[in-house]
Protein backbone atom coordinates (compact mmCIF):
# COMPACT_ATOMS: atom_id res chain seq x y z
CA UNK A 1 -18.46 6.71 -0.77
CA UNK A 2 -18.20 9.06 2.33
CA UNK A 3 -19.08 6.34 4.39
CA UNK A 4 -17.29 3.43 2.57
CA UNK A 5 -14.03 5.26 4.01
CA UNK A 6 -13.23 7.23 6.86
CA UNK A 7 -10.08 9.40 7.30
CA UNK A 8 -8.52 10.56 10.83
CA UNK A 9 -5.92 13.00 11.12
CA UNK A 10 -3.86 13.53 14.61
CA UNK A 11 -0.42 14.09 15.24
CA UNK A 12 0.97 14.41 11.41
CA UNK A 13 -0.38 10.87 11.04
CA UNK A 14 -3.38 10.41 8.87
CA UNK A 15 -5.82 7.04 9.02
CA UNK A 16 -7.60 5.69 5.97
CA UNK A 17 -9.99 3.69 7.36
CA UNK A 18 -11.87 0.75 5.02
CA UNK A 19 -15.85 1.05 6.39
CA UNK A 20 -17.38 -1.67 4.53
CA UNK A 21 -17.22 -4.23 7.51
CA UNK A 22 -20.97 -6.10 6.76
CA UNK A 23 -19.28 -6.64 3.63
CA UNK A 24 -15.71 -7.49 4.86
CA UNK A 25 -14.38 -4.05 3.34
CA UNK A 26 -14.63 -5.84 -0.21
CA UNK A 27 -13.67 -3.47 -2.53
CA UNK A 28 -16.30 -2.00 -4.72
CA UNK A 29 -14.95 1.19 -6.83
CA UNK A 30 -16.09 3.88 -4.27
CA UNK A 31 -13.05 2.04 -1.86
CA UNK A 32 -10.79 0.99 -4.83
CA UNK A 33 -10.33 4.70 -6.18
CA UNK A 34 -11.49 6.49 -3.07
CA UNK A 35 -8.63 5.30 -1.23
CA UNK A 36 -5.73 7.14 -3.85
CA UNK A 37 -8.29 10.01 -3.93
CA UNK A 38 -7.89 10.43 -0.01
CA UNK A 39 -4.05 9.69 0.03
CA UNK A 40 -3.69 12.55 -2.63
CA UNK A 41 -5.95 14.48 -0.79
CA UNK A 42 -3.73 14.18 1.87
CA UNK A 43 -0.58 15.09 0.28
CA UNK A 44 -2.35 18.34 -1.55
CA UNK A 45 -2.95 19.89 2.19
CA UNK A 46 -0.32 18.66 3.88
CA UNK A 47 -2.13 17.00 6.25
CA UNK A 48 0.28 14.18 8.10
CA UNK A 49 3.77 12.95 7.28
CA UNK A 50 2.44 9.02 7.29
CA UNK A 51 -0.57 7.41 5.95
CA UNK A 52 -1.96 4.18 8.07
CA UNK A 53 -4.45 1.60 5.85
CA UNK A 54 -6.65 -0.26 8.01
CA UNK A 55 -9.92 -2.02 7.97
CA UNK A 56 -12.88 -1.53 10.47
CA UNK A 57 -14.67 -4.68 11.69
CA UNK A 58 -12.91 -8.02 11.30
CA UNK A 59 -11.42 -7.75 8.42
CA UNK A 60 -8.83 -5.38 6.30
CA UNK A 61 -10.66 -6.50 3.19
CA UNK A 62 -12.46 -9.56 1.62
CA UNK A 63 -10.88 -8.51 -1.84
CA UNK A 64 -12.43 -6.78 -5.49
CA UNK A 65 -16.20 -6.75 -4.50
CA UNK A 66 -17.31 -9.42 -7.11
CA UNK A 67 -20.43 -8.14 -7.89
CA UNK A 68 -18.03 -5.48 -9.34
CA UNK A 69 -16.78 -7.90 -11.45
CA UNK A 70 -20.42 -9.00 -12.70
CA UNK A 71 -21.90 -5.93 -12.76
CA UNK A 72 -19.15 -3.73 -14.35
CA UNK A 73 -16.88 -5.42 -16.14
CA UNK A 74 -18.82 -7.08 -19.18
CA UNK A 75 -19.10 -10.33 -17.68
CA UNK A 76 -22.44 -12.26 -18.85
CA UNK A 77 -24.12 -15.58 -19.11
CA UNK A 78 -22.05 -16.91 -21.78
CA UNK A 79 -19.15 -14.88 -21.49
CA UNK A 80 -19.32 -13.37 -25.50
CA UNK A 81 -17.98 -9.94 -26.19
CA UNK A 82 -17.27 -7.60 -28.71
CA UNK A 83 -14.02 -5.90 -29.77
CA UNK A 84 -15.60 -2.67 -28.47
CA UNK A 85 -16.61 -4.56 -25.06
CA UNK A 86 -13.03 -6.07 -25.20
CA UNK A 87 -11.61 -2.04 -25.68
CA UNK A 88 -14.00 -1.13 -22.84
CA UNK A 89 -12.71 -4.48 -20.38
CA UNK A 90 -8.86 -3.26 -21.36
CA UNK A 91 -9.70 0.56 -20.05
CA UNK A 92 -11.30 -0.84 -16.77
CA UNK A 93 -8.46 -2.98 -16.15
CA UNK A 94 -5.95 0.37 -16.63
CA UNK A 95 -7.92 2.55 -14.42
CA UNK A 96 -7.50 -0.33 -11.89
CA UNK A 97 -4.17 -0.52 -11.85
CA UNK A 98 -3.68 3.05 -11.97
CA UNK A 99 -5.49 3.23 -8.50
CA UNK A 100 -2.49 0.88 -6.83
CA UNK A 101 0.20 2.71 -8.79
CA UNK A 102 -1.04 6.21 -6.78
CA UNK A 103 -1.21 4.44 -3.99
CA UNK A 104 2.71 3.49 -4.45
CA UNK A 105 3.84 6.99 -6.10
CA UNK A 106 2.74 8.47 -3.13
CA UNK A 107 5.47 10.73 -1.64
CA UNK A 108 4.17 10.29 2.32
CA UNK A 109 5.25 7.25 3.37
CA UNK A 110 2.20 4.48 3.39
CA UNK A 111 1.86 1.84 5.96
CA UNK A 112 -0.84 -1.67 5.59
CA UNK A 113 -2.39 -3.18 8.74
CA UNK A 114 -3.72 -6.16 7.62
CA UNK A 115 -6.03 -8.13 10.04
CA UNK A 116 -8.53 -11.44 9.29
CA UNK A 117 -9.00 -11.55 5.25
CA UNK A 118 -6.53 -9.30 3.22
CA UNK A 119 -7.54 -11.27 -0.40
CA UNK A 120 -6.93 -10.83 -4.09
CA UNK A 121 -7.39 -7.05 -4.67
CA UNK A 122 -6.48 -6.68 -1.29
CA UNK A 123 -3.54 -7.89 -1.41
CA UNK A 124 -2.38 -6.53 -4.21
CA UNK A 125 -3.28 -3.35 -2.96
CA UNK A 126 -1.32 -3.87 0.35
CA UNK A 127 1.63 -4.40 -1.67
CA UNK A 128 2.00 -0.80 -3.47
CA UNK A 129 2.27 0.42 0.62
CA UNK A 130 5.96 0.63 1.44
CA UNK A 131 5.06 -0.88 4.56
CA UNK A 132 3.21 -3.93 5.51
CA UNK A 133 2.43 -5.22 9.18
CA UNK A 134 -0.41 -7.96 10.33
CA UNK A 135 -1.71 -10.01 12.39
CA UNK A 136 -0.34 -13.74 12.63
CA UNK A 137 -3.44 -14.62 11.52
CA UNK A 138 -4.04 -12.58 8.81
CA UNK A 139 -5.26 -14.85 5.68
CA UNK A 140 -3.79 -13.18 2.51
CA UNK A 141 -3.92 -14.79 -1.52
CA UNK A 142 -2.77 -13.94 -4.89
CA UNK A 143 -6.12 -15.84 -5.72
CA UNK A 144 -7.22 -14.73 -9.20
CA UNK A 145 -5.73 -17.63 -10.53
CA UNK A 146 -8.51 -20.08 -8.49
CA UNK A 147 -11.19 -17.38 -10.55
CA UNK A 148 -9.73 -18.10 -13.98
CA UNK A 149 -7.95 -14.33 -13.99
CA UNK A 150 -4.47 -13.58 -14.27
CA UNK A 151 -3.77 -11.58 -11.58
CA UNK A 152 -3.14 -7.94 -13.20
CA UNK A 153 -3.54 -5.03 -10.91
CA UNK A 154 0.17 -5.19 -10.07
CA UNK A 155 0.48 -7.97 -7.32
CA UNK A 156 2.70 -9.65 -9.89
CA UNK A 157 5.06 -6.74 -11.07
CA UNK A 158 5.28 -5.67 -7.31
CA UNK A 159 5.53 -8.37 -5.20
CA UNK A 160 8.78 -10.04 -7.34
CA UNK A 161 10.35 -6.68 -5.48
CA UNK A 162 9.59 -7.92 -2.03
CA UNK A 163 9.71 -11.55 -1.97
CA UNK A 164 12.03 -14.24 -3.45
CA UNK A 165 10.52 -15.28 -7.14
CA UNK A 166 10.25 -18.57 -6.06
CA UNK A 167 7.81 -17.80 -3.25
CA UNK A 168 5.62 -15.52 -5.44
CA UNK A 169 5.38 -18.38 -8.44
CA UNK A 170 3.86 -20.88 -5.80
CA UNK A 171 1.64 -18.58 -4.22
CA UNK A 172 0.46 -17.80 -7.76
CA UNK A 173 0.54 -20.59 -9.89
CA UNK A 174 -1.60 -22.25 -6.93
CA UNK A 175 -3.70 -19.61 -5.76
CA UNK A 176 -3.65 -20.82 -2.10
CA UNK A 177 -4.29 -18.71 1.13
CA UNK A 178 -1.34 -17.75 3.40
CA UNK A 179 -1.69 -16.24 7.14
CA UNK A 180 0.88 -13.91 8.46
CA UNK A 181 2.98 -16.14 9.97
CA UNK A 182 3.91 -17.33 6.21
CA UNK A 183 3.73 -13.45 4.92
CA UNK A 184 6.33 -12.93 7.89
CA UNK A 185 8.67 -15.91 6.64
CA UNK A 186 8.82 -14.97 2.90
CA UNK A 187 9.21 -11.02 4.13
CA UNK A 188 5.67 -9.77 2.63
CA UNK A 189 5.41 -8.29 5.70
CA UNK A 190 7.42 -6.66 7.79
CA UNK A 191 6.71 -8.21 11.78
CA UNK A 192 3.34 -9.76 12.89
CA UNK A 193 1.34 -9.30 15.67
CA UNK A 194 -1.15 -11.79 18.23
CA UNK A 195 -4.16 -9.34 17.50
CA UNK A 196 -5.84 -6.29 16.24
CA UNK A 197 -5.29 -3.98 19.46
CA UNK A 198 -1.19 -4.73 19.27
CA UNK A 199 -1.41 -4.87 15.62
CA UNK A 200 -2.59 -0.59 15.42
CA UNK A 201 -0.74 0.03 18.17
CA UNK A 202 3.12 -0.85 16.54
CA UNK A 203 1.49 0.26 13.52
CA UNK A 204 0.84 3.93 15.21
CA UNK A 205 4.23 3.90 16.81
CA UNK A 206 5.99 3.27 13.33
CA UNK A 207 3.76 6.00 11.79
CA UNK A 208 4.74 8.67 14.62
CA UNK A 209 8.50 7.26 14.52
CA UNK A 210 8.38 8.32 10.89
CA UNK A 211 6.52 11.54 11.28
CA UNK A 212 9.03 12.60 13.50
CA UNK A 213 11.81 13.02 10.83
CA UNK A 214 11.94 15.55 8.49
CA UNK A 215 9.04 15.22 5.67
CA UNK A 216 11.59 16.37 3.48
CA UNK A 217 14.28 13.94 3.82
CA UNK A 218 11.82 11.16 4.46
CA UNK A 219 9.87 12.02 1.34
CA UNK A 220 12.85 12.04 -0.60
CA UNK A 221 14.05 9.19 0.79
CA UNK A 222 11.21 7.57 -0.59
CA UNK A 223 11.31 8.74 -4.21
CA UNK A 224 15.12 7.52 -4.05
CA UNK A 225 14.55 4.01 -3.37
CA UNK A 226 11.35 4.49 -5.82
CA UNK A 227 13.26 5.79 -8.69
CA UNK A 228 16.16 3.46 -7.85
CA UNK A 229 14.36 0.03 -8.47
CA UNK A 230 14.74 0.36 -11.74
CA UNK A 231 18.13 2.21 -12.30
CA UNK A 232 21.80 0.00 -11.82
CA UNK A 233 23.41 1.13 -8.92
CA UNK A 234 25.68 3.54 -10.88
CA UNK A 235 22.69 5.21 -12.40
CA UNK A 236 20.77 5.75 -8.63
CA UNK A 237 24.31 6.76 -6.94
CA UNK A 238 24.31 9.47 -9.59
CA UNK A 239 20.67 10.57 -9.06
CA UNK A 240 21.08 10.63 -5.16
CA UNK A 241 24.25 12.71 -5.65
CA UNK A 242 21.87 14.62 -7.85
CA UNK A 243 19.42 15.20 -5.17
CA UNK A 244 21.56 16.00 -2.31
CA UNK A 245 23.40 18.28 -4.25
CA UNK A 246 20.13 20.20 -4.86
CA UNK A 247 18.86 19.71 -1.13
CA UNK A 248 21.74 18.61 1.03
CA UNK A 249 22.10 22.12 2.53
CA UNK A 250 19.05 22.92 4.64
CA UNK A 251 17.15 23.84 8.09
CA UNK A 252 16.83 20.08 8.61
CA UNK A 253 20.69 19.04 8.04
CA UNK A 254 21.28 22.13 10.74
CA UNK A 255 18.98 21.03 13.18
CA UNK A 256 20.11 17.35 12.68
CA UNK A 257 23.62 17.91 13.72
CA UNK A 258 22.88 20.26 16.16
CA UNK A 259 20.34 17.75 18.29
CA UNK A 260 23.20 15.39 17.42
CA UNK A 261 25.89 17.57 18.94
CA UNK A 262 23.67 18.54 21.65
CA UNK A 263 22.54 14.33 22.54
CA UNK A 264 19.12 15.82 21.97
CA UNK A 265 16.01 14.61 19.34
CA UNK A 266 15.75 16.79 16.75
CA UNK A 267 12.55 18.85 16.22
CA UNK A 268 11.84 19.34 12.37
CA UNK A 269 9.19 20.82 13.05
């Protein structure tokens, strides 16, 4: 796995870097649960204030690696199983999704460059980052349904969040690839780019932009917009009144208004 993925650290921004590229970064389970491993690893030391997902070679990833699929999740010749091989299937399938769901839960923010293919798994994966930028010719699918799968690592409970329902139902009931310049219109993605170099490059510049704030306010920033998705707005205004009654007064609120006062950035350093 140590050379499956690489991870860079410099300037409170970390890179997890997909190094599968003979393979198109497909995902084999090293990657798939390597990747929260690394984020978490991250967060444990303190290591950066933003996370960057990219892909080495010419590709972010080709998808689940599908000799994964073969190998490793009771697939045979004429597809028979047992109840115990169906109890088995149904544990795989959790530990799966529980990869993604790190990947969302973490408290640094996360940010997905997507270049060439960015399928299936892939993009399912992209989609528990808070972020997502590409290329304009990034190819992304919700394309389990062209394998005879549901889609259910959490492309379907997550993407209804970002896009209009109507967008996600044709992209899954079809199965059909979409480049960037699609993901841009339905707002899977946040702003597209020509090419790889310009692609890392705003990508970097959003991930410094970020780790310039204070992790604290950023971090809970995140976990209020987490936490709110599923609360009416009464119920989040109460749990943000909550937080900043427990963290409102602080180092960072002093230096804030002072740079402020003082038409100076603020160092939260």
């Amino acid at each position: 796995m140590e050379d499956k993925l690489i991870k860079e650290i410099k300037d409170d921004v970390a890179y997890i870097w997909i190094n599968r590229p003979d393979k198109k970064n497909a995902l084999d389970f090293d990657v798939w649960f390597g990747i929260p491993d690394l984020i978490e690893e991250i967060v444990e030391k303190e290591e950066a204030r933003c996370i960057l997902l990219a892909g080495k070679g010419d590709a972010f990833s080709a998808g689940i690696d599908i000799t994964v699929l073969m190998q490793d999740m009771n697939l045979n010749e004429n597809l028979s199983s047992t109840a115990s091989d169906r109890r088995e299937t149904m544990k795989q399938i959790e530990d799966l999704q529980n990869a993604f769901t790190r990947i969302a839960n973490s408290p640094i923010p996360t940010i997905a460059l997507a270049h060439g293919f960015c399928i299936g798994g892939a993009t399912s994966m992209v989609s528990a980052c808070d972020i997502r930028l590409s290329t304009r010719d990034a190819v992304f699918s919700i394309g389990e349904t062209k394998l005879g799968l549901v889609a259910d690592v959490g492309i379907l409970q997550r993407m209804p969040k970002i896009v209009s329902k109507g967008d996600l139902r044709e992209l899954a009931f079809t199965g059909r690839k979409f480049d960037g310049e699609h993901a841009e219109k339905i707002r899977f993605v946040s702003n597209t780019y020509e090419n790889v170099e310009e692609l890392h490059k705003a990508g970097l510049e959003m991930a410094k932009e970020i780790a310039s704030n204070s992790k604290n306010i950023v971090q809970g920033t995140k976990e209020i917009l987490h936490k709110g998705e599923d609360l009416t707005t009464d119920q989040a205004l109460d749990f943000v009144r909550l937080w900043n009654t427990s963290y409102l007064i602080s180092d960072d609120l002093k230096e804030g208004v002072l740079a402020f006062l003082e038409k100076r950035d603020p160092d939260f350093n």
